[in-house]
C-alpha atoms as a PDB file:
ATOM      1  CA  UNK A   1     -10.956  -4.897 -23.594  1.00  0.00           C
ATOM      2  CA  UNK A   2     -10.729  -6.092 -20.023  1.00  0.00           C
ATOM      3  CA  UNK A   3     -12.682  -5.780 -17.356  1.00  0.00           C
ATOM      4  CA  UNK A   4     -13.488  -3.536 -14.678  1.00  0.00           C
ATOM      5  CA  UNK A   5     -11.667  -4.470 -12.028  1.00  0.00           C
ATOM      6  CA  UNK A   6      -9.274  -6.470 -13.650  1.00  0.00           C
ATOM      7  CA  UNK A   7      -6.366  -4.903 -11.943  1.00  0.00           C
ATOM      8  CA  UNK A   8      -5.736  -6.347  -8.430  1.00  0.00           C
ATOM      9  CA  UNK A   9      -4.705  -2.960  -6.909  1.00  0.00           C
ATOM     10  CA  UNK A  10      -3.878  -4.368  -3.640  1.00  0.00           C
ATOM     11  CA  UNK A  11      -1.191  -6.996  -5.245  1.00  0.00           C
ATOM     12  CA  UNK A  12      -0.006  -4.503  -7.358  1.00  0.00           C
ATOM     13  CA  UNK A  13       1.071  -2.078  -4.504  1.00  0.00           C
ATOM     14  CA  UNK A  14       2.526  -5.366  -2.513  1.00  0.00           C
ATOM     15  CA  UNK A  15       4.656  -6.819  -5.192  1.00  0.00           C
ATOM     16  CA  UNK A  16       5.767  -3.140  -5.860  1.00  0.00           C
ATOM     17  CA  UNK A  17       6.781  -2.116  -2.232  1.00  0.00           C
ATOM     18  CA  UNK A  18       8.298  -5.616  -1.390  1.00  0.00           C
ATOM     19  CA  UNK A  19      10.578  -5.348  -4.549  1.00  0.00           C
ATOM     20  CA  UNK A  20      11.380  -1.964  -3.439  1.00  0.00           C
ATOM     21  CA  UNK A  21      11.861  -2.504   0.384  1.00  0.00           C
ATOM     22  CA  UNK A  22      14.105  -5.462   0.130  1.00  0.00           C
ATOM     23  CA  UNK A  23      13.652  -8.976   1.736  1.00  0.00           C
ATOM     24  CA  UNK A  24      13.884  -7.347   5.335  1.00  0.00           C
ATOM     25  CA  UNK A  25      10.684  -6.063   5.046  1.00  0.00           C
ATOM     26  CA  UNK A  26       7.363  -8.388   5.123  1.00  0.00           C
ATOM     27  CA  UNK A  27       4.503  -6.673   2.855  1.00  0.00           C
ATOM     28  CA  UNK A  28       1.333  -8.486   3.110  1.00  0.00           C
ATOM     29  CA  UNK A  29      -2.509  -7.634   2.790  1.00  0.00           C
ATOM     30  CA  UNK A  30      -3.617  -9.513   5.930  1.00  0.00           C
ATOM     31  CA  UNK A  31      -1.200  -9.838   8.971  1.00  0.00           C
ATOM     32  CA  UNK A  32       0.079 -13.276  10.502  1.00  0.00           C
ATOM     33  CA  UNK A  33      -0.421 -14.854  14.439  1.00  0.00           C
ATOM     34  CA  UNK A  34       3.836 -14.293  14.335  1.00  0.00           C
ATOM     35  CA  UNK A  35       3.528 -10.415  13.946  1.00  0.00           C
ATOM     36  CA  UNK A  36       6.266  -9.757  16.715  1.00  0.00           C
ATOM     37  CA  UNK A  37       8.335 -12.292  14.647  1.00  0.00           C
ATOM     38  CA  UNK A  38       8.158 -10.490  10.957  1.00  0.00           C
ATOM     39  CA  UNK A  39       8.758  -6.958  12.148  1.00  0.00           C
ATOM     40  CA  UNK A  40       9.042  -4.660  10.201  1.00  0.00           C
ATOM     41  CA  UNK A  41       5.461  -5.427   8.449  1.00  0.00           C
ATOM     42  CA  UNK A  42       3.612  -3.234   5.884  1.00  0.00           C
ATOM     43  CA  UNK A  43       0.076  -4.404   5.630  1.00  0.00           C
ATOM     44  CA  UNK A  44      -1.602  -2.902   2.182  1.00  0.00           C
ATOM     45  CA  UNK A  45      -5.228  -3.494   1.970  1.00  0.00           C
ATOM     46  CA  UNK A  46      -7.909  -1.856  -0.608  1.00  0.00           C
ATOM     47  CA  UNK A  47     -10.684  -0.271   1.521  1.00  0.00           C
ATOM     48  CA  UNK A  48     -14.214  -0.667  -0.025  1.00  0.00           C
ATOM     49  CA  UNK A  49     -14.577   3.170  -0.896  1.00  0.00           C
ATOM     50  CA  UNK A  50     -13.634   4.299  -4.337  1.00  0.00           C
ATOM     51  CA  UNK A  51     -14.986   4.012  -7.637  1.00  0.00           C
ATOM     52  CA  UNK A  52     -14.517   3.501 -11.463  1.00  0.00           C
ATOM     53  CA  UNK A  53     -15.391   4.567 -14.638  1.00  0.00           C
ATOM     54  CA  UNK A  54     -17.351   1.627 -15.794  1.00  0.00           C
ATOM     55  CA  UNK A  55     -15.122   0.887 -18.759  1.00  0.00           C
ATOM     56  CA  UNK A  56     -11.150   0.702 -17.906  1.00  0.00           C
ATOM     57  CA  UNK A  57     -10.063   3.643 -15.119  1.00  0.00           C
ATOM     58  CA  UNK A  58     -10.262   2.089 -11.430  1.00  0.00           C
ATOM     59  CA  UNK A  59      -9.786   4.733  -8.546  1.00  0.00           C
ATOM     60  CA  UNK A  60      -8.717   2.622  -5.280  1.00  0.00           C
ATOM     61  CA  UNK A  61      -8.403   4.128  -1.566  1.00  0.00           C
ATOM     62  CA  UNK A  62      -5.493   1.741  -0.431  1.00  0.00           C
ATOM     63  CA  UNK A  63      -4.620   1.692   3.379  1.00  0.00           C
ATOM     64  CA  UNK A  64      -0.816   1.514   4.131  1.00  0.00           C
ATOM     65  CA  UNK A  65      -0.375   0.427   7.640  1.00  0.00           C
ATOM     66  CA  UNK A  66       3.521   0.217   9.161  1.00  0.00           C
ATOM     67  CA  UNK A  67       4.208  -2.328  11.962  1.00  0.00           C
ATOM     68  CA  UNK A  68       7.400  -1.655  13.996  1.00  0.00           C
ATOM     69  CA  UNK A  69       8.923  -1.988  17.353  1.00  0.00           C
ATOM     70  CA  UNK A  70       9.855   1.475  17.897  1.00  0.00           C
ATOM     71  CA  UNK A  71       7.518   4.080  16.572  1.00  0.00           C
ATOM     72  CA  UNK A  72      10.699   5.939  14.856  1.00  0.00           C
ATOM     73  CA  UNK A  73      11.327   2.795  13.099  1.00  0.00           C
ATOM     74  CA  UNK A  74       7.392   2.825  11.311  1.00  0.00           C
ATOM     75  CA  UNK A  75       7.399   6.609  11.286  1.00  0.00           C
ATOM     76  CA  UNK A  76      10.688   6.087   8.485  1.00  0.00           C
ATOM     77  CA  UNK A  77       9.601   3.470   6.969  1.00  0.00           C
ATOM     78  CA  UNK A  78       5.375   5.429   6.401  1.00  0.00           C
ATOM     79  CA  UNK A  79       7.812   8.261   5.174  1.00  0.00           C
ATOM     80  CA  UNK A  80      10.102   5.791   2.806  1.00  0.00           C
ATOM     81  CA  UNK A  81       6.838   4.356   1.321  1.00  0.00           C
ATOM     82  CA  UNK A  82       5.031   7.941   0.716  1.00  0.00           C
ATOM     83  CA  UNK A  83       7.912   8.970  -0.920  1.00  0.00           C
ATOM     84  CA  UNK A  84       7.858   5.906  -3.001  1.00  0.00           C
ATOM     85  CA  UNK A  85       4.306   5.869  -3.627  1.00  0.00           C
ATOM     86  CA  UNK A  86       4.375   9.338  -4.995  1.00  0.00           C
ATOM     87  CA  UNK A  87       7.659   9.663  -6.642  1.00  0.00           C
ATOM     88  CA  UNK A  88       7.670   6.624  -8.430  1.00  0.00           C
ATOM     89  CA  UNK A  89       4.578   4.627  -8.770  1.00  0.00           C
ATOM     90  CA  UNK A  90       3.149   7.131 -10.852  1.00  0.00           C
ATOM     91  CA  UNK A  91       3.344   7.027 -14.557  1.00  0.00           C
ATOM     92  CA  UNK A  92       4.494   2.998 -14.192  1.00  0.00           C
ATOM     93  CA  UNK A  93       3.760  -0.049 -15.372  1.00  0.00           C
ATOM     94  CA  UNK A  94       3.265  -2.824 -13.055  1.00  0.00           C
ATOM     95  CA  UNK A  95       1.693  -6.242 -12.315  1.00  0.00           C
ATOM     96  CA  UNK A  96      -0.590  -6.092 -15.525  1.00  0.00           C
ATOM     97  CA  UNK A  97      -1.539  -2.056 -15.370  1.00  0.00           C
ATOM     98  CA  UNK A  98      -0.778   1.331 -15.711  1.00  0.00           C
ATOM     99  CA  UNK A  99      -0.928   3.509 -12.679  1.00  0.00           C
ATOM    100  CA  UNK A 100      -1.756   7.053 -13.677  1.00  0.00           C
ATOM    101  CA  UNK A 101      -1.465   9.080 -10.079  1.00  0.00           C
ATOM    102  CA  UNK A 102      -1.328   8.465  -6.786  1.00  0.00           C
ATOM    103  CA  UNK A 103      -2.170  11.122  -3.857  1.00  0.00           C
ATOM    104  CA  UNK A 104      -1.952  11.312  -0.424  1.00  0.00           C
ATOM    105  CA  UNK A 105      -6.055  10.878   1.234  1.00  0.00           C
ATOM    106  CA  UNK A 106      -4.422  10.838   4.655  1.00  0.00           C
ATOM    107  CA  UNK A 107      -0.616  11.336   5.961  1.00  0.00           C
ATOM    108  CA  UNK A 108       1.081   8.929   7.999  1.00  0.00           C
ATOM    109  CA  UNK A 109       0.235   9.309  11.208  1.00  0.00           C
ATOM    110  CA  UNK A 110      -0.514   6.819  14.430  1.00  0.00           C
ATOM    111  CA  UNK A 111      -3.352   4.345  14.254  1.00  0.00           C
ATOM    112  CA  UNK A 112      -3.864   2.042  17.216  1.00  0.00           C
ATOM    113  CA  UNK A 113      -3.011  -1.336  18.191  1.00  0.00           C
ATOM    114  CA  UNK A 114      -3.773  -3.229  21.117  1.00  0.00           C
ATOM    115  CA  UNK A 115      -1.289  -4.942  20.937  1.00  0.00           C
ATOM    116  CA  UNK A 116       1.904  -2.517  23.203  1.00  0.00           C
ATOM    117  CA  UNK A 117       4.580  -4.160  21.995  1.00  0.00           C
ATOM    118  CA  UNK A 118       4.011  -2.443  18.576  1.00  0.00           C
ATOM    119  CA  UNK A 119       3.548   0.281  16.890  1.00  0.00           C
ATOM    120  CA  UNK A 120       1.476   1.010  13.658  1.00  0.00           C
ATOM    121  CA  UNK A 121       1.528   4.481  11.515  1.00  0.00           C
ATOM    122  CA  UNK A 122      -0.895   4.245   8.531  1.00  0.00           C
ATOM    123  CA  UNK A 123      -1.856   6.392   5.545  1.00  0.00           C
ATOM    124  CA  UNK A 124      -4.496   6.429   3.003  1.00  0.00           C
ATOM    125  CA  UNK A 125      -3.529   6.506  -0.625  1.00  0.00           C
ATOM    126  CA  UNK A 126      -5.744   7.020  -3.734  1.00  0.00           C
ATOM    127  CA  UNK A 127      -4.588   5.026  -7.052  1.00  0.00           C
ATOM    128  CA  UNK A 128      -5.488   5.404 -10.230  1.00  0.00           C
ATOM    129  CA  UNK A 129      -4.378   2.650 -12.359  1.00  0.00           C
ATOM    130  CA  UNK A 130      -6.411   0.463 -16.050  1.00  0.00           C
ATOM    131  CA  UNK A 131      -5.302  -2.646 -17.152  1.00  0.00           C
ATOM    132  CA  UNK A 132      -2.276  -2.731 -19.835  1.00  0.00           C
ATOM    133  CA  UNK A 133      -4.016  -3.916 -22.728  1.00  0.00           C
END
């Protein structure tokens, strides 16, 4: 049986997205000095709340953060990915596990940035996913 924790939700959800938003898109868990260069950028990163059930079931709060130039252009593409997220992560099987459901914490909406130039619409998703085997 394998470990808790076994399932590396974060590079689950960015080898998912980046197959399903084409080469166009950068999706990455930690953003680069050349931000302004790789837009758009979807940043995925586990936060440290959520919890498991000590034997196989992980349930991971996963922060989806769009970077764009316009804020129409991250607004679509924090739409595009709920709409993925929900419709078809759920009930898959992907790098190594089986996600179970996913739900919305928090909708897209505008997060800050300091940097201007940008702008960055994030959501809050909740994943349940155990290892394959």
């Amino acid at each position: 049986m394998a470990a808790v924790g076994s399932v590396d939700v974060e590079l689950l959800v960015i080898q998912w997205l980046q197959a399903r938003l084409g080469s166009e898109v950068v999706v990455r868990d930690e953003l680069d000095n050349n931000l302004l260069d790789e837009l758009p950028t979807v940043q995925v990163e586990r936060i440290a709340a959520g919890d498991d059930d000590g034997v196989r079931l992980d349930r991971a709060l996963v922060d989806v953060d769009v970077y764009a130039s316009t804020r129409g252009a991250a607004v679509a593409m924090a739409t595009e990915i709920r709409g993925l997220l929900l419709g078809l992560l759920p009930g898959s099987t992907t790098g190594g596990a089986v996600v179970g459901r996913v739900r919305t914490l928090t909708a897209p909406g505008a997060r800050p940035y300091e940097n201007t130039g940008l702008r960055r619409i994030g959501a809050t998703y909740e994943i349940y996913s155990h290892p394959v085997s």
